[in-house]
PDB file of N, CA and C in Angstrom:
ATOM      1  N   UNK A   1       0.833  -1.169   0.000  1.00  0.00           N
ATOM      2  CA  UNK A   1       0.000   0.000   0.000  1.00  0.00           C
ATOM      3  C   UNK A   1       0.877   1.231   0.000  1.00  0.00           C
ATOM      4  N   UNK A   2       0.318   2.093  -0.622  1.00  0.00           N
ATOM      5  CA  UNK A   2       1.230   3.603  -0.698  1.00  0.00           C
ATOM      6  C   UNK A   2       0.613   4.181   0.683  1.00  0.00           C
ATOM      7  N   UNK A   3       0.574   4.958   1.520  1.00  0.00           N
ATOM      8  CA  UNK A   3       0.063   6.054   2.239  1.00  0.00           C
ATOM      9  C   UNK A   3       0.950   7.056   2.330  1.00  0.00           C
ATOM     10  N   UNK A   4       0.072   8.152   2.806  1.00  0.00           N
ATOM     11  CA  UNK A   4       0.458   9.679   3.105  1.00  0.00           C
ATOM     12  C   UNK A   4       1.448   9.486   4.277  1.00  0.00           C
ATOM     13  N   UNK A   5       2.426  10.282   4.554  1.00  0.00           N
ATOM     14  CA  UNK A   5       3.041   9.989   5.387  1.00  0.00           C
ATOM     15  C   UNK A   5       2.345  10.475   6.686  1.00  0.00           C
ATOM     16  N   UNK A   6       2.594  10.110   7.942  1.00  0.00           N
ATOM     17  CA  UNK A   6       2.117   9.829   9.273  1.00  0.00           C
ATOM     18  C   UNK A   6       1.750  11.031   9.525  1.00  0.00           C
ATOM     19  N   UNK A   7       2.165  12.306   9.322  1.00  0.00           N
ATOM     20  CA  UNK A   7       1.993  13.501   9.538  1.00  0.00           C
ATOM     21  C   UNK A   7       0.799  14.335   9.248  1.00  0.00           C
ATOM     22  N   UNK A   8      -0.224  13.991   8.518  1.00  0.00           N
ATOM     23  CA  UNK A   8      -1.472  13.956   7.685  1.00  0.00           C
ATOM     24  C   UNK A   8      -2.820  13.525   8.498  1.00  0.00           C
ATOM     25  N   UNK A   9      -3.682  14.044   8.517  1.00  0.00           N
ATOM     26  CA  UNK A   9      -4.740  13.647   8.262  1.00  0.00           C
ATOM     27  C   UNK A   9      -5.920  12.319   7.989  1.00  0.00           C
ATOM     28  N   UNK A  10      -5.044  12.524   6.590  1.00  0.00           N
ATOM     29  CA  UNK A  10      -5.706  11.104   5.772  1.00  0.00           C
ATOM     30  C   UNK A  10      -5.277   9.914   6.433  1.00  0.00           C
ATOM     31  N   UNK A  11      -4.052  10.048   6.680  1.00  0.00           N
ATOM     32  CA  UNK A  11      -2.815   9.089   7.274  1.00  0.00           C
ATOM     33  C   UNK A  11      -3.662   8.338   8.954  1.00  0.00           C
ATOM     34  N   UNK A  12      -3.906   9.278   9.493  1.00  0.00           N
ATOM     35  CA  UNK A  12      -4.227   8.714  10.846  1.00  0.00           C
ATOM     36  C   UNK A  12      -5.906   8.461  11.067  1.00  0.00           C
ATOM     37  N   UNK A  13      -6.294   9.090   9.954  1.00  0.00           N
ATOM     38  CA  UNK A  13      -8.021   8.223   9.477  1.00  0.00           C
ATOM     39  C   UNK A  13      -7.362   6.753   9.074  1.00  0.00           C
ATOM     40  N   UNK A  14      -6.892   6.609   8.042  1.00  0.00           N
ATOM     41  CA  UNK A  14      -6.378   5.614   7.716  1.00  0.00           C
ATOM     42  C   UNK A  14      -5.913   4.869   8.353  1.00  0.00           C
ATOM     43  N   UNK A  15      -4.690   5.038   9.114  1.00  0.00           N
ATOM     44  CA  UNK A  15      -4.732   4.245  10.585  1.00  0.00           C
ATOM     45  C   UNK A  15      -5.534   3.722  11.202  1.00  0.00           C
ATOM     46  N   UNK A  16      -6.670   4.660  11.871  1.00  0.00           N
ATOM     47  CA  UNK A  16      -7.891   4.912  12.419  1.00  0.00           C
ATOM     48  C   UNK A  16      -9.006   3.488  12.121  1.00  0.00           C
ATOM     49  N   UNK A  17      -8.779   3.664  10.986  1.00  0.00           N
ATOM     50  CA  UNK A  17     -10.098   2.878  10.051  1.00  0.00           C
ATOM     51  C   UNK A  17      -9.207   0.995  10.006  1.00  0.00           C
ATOM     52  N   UNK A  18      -7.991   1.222   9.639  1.00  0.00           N
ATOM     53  CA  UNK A  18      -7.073  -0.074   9.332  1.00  0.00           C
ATOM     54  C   UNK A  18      -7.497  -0.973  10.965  1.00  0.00           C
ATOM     55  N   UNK A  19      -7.801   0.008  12.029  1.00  0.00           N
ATOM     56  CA  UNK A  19      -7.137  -0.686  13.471  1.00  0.00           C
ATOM     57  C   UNK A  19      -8.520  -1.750  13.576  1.00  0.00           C
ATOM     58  N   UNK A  20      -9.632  -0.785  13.131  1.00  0.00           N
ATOM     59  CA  UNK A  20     -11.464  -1.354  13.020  1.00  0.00           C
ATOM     60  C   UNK A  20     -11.638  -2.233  12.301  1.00  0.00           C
ATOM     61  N   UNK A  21     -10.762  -2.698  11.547  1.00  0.00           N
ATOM     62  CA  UNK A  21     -11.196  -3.356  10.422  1.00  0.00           C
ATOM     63  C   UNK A  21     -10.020  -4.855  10.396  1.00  0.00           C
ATOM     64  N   UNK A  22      -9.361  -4.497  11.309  1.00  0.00           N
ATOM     65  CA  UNK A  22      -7.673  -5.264  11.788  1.00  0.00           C
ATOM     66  C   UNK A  22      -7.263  -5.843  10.624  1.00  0.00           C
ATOM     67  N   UNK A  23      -6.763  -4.722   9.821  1.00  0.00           N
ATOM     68  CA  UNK A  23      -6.089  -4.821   8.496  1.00  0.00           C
ATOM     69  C   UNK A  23      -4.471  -4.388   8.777  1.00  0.00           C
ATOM     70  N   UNK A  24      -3.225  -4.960   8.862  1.00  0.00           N
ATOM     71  CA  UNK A  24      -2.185  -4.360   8.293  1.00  0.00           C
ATOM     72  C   UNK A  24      -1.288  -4.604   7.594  1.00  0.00           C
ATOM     73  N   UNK A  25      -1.638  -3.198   6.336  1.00  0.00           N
ATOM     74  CA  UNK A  25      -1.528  -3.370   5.026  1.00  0.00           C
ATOM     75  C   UNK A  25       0.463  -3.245   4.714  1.00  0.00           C
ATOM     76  N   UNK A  26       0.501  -4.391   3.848  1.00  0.00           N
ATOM     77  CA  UNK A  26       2.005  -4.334   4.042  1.00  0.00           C
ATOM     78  C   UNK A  26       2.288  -2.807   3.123  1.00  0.00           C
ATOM     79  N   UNK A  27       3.137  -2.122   3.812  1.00  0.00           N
ATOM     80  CA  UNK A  27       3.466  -0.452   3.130  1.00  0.00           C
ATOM     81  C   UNK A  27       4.730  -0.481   2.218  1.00  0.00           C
ATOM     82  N   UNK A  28       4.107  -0.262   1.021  1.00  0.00           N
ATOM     83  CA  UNK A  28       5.648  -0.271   0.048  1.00  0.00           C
ATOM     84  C   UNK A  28       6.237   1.092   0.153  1.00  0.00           C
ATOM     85  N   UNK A  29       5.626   2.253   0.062  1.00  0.00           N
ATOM     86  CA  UNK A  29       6.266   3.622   0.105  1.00  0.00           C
ATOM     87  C   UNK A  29       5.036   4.442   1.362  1.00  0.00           C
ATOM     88  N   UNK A  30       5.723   5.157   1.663  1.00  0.00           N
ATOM     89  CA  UNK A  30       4.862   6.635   2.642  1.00  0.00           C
ATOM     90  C   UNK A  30       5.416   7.396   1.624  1.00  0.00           C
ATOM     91  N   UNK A  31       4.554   8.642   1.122  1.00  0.00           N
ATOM     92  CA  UNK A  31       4.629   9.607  -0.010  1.00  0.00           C
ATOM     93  C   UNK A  31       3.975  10.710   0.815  1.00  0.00           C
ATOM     94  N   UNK A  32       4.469  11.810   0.732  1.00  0.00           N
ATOM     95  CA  UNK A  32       3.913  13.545   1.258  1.00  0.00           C
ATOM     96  C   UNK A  32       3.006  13.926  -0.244  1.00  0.00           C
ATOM     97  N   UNK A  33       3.748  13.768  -0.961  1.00  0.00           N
ATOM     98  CA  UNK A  33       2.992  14.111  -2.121  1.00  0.00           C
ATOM     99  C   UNK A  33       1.852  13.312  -3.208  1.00  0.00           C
ATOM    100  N   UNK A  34       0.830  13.871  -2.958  1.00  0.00           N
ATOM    101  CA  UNK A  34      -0.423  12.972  -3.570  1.00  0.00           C
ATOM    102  C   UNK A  34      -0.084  13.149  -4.989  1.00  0.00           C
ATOM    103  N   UNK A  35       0.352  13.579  -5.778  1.00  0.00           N
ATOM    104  CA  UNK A  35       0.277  13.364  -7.099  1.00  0.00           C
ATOM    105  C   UNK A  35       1.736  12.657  -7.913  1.00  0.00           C
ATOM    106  N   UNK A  36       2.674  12.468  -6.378  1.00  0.00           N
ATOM    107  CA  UNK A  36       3.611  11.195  -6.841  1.00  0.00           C
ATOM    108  C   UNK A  36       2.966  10.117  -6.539  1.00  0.00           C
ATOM    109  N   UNK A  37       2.095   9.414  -5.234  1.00  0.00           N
ATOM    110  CA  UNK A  37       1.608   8.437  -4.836  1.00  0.00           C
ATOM    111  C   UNK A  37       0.541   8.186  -5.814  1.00  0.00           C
ATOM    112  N   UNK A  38      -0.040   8.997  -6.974  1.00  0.00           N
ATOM    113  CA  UNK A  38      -0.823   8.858  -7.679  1.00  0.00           C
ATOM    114  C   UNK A  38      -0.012   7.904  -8.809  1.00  0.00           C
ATOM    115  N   UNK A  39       1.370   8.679  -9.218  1.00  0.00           N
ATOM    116  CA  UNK A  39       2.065   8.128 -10.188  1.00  0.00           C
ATOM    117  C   UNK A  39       2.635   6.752 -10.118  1.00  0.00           C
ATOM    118  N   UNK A  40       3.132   6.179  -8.908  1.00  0.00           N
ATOM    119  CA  UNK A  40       3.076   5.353  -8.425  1.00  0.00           C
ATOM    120  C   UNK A  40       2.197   4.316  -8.509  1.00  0.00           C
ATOM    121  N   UNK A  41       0.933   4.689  -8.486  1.00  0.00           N
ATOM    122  CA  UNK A  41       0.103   3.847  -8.165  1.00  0.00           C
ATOM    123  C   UNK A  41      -0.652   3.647  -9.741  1.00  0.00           C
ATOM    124  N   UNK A  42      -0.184   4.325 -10.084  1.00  0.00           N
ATOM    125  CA  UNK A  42      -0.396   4.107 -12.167  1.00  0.00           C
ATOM    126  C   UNK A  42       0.424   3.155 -12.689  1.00  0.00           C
ATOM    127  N   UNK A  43       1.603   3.391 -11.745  1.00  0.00           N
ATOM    128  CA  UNK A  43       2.885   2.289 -12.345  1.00  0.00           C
ATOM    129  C   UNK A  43       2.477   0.940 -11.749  1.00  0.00           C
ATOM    130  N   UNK A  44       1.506   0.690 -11.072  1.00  0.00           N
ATOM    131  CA  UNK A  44       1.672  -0.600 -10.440  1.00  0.00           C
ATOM    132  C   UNK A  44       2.447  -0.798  -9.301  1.00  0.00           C
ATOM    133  N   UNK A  45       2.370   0.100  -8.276  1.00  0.00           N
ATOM    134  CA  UNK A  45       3.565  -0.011  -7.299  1.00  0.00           C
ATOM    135  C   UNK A  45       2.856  -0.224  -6.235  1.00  0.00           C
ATOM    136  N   UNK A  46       1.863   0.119  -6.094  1.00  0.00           N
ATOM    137  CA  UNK A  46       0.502  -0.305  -5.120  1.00  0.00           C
ATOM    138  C   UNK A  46      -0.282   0.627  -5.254  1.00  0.00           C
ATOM    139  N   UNK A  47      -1.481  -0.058  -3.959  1.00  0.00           N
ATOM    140  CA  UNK A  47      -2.568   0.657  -4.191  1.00  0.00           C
ATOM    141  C   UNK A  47      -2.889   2.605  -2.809  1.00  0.00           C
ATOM    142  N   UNK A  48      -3.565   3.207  -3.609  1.00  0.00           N
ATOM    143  CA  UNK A  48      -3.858   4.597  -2.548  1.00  0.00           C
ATOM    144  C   UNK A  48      -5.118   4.761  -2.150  1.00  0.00           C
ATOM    145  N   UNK A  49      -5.109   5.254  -1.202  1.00  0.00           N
ATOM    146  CA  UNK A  49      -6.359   6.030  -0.994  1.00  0.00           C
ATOM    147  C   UNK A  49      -6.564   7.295  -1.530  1.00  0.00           C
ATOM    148  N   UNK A  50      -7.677   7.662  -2.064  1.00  0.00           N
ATOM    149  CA  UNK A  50      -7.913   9.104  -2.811  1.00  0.00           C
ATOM    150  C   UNK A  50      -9.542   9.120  -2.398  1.00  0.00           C
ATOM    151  N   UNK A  51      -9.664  10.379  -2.061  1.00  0.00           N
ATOM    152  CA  UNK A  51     -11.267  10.934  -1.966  1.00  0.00           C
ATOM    153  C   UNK A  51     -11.977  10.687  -2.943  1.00  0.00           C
ATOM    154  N   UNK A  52     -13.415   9.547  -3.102  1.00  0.00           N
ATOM    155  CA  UNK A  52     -14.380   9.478  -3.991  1.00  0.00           C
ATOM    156  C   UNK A  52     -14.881  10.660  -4.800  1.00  0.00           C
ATOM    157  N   UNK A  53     -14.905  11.691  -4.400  1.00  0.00           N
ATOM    158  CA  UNK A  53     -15.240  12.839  -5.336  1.00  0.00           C
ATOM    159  C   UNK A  53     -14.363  12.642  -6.445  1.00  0.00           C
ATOM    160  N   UNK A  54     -13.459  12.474  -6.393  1.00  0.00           N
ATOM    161  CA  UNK A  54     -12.711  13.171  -7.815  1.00  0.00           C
ATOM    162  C   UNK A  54     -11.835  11.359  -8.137  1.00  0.00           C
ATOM    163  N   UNK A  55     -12.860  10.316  -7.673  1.00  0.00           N
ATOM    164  CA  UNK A  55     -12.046   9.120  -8.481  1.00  0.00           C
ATOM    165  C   UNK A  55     -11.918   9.150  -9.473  1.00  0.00           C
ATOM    166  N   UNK A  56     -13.364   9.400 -10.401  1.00  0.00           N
ATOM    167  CA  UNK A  56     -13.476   9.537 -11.550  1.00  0.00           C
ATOM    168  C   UNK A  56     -12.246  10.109 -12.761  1.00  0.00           C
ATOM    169  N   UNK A  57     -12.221  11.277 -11.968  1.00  0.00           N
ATOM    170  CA  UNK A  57     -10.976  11.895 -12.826  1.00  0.00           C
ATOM    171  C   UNK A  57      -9.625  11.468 -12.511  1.00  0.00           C
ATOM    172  N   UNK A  58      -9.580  10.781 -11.489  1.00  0.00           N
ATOM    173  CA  UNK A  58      -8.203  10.222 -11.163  1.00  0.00           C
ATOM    174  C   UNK A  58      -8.330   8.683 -12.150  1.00  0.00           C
ATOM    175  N   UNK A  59      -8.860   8.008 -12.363  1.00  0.00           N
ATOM    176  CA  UNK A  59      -9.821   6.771 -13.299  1.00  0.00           C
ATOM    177  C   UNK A  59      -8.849   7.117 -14.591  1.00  0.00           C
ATOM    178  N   UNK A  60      -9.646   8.360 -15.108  1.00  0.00           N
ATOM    179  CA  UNK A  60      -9.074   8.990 -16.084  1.00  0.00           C
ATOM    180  C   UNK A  60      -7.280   9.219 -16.563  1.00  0.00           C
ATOM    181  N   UNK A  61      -7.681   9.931 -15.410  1.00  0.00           N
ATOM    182  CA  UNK A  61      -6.104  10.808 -15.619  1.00  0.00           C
ATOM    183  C   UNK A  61      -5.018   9.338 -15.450  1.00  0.00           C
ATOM    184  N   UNK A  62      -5.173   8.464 -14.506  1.00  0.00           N
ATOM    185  CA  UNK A  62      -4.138   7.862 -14.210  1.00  0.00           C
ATOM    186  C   UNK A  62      -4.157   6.211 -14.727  1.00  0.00           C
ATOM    187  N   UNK A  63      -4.903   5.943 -14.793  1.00  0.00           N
ATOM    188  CA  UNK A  63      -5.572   4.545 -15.463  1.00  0.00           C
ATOM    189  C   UNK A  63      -5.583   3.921 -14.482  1.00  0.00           C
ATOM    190  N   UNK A  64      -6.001   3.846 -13.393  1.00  0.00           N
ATOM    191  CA  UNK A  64      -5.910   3.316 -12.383  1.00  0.00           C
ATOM    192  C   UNK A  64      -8.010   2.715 -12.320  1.00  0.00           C
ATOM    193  N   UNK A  65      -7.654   1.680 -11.387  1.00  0.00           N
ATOM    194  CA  UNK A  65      -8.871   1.135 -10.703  1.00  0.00           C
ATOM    195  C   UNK A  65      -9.268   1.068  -9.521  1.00  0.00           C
ATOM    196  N   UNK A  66     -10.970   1.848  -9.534  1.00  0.00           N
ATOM    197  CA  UNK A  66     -11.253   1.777  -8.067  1.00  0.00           C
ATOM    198  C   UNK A  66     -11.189   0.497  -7.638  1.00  0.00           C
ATOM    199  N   UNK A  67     -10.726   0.142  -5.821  1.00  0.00           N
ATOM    200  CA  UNK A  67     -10.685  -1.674  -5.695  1.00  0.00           C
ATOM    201  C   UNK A  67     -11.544  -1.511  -4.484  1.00  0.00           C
ATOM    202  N   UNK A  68     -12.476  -0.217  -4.251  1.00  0.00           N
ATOM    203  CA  UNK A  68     -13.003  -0.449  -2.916  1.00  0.00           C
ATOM    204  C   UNK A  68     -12.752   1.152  -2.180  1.00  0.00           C
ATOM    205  N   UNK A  69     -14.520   1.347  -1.324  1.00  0.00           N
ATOM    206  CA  UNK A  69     -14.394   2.119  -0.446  1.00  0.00           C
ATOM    207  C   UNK A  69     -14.318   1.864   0.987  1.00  0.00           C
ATOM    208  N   UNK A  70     -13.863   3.030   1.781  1.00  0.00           N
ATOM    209  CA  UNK A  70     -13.922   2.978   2.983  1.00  0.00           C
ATOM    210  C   UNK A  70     -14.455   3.895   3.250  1.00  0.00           C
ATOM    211  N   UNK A  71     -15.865   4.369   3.814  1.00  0.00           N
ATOM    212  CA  UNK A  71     -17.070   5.475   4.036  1.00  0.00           C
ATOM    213  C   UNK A  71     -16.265   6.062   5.466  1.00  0.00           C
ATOM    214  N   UNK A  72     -15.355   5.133   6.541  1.00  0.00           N
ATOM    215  CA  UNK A  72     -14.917   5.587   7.710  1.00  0.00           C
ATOM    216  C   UNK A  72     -14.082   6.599   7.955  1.00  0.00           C
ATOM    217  N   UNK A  73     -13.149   6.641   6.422  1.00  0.00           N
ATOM    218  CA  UNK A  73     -11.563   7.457   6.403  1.00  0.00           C
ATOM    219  C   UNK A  73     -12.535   8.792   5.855  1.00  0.00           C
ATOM    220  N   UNK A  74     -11.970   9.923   6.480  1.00  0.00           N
ATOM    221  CA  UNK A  74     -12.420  10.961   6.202  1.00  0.00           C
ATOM    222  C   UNK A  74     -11.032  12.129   6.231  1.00  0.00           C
ATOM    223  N   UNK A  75     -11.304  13.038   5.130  1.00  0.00           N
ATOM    224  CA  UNK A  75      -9.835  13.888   5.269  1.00  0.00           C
ATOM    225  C   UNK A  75     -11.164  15.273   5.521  1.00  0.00           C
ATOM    226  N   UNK A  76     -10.284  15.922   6.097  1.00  0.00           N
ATOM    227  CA  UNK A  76     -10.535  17.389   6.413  1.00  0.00           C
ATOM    228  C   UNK A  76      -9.950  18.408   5.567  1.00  0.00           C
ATOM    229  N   UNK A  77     -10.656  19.538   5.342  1.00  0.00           N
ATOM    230  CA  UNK A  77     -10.224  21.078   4.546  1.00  0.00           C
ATOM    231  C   UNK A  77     -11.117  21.926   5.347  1.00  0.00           C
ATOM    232  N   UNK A  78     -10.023  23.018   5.874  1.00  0.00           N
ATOM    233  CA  UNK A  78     -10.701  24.001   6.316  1.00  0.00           C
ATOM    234  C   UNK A  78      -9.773  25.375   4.894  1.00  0.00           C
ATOM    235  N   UNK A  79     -10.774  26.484   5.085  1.00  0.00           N
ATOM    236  CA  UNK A  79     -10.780  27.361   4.179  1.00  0.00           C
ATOM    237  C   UNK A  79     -10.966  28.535   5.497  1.00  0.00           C
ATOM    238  N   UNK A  80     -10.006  29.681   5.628  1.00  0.00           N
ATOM    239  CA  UNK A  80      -9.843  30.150   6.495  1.00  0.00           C
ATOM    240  C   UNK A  80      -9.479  31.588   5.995  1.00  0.00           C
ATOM    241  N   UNK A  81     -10.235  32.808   6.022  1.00  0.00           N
ATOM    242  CA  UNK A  81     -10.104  34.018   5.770  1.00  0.00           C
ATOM    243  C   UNK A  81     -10.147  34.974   6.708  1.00  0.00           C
ATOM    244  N   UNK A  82      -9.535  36.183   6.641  1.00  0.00           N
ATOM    245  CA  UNK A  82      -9.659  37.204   7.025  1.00  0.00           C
ATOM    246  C   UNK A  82     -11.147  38.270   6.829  1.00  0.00           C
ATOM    247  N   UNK A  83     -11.416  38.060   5.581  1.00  0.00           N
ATOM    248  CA  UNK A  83     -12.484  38.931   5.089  1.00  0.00           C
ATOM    249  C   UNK A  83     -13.868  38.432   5.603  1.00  0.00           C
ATOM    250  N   UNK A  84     -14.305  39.198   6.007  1.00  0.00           N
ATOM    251  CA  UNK A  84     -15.775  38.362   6.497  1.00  0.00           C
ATOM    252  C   UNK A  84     -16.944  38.245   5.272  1.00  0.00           C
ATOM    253  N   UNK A  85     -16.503  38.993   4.218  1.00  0.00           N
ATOM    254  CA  UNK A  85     -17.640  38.458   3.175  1.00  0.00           C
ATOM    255  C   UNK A  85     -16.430  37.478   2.147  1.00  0.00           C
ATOM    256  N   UNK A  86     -16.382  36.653   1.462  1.00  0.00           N
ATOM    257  CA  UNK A  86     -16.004  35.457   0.795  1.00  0.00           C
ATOM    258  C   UNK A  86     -16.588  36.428  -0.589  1.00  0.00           C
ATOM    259  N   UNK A  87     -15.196  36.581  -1.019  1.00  0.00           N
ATOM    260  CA  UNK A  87     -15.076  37.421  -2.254  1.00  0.00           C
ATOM    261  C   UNK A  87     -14.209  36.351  -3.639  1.00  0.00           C
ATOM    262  N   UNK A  88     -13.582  35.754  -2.998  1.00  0.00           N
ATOM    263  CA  UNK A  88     -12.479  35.269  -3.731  1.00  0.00           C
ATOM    264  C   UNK A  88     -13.464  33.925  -4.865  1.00  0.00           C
ATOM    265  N   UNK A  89     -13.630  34.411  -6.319  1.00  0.00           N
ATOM    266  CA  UNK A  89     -14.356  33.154  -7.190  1.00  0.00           C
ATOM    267  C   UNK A  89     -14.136  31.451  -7.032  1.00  0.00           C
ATOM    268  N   UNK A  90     -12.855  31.199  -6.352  1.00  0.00           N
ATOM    269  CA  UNK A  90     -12.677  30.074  -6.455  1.00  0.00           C
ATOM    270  C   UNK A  90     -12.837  29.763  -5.009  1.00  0.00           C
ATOM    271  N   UNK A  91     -12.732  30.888  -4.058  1.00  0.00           N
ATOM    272  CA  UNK A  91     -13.541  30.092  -2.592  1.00  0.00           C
ATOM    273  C   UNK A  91     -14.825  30.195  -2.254  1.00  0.00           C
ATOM    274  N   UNK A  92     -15.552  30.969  -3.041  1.00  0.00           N
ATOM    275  CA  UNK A  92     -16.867  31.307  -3.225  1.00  0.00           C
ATOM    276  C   UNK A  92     -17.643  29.745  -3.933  1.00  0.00           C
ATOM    277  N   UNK A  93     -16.709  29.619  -5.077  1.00  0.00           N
ATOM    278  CA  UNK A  93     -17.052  27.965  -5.431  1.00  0.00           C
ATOM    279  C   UNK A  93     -16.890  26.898  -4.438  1.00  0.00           C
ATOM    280  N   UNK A  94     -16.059  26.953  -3.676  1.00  0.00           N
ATOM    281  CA  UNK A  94     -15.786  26.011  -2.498  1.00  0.00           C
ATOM    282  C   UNK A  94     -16.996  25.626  -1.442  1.00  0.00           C
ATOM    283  N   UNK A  95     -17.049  27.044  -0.856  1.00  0.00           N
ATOM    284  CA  UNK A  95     -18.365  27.167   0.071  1.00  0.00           C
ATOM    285  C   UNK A  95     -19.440  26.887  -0.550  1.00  0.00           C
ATOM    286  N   UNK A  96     -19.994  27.190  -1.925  1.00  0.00           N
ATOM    287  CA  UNK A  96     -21.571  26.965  -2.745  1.00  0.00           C
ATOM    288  C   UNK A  96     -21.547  25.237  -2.634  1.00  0.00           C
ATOM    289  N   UNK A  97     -20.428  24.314  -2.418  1.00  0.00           N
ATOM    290  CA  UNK A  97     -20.271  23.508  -3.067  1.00  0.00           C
ATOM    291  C   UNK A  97     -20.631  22.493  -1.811  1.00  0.00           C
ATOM    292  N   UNK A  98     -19.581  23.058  -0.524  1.00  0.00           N
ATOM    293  CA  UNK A  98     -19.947  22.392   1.182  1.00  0.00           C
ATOM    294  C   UNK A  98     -21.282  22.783   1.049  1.00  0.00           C
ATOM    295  N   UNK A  99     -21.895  24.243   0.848  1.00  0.00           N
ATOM    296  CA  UNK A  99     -23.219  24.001   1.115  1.00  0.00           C
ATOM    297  C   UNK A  99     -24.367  23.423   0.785  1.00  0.00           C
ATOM    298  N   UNK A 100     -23.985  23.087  -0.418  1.00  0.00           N
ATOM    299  CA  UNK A 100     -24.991  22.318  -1.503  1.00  0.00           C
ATOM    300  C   UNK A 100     -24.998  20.447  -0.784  1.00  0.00           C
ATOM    301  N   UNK A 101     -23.929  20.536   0.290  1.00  0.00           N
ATOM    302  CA  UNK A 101     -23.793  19.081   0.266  1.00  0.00           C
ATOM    303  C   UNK A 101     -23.198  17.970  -0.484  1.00  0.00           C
ATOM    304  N   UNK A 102     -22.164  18.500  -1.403  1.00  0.00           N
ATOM    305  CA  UNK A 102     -21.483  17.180  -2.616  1.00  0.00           C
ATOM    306  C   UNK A 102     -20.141  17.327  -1.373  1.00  0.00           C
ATOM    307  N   UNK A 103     -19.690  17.705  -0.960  1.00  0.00           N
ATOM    308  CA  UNK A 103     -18.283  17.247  -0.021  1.00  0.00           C
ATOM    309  C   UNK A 103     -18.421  16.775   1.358  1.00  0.00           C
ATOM    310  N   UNK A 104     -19.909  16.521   1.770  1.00  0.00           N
ATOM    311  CA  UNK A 104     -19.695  15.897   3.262  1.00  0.00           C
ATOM    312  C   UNK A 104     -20.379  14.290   2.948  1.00  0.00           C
TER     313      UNK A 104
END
């Protein structure tokens, strides 16, 4: 298995979820960077975890195959401003998007 390195988020959901499920997955690489662990995992080097929203395009982009979810592992994004009105087009898309309900 590829994972994020320990320092992360995803990493200690992942943990989190592995301990419930008493899975441990033999680890070929820890990667900081998601779009080497992506490349990696195109090459056949093992398998990642990536957020269901955007498998599709990872499907795409990388030729890779979904092999399975885990509904338990959850990553976090906070979006954090100074301005009290949300001016910025691409965080304005962010928030329409939590609020609409497609990211929880």
């Amino acid at each position: 298995m590829l994972l994020p390195t320990s320092n992360t988020s995803l990493r200690h959901s992942l943990d989190r979820w592995f301990d419930s499920v008493d899975v441990r997955p033999s680890v070929i690489a820890e990667i900081e960077d998601t779009a080497l662990m992506k490349v990696f995992g195109q090459h056949g080097r093992g398998i990642f975890a990536a957020p269901i929203i955007v498998a599709d395009e990872i499907r795409k982009t990388h030729s890779v195959h979904l092999v399975g979810r885990a509904e338990e592992v959850r990553e976090e994004f906070y979006a954090i401003t100074v301005e009290r009105r949300i001016t910025h087009p691409a965080v304005v898309a962010i928030a329409e998007t939590v609020r609409d309900g497609l990211l929880s």
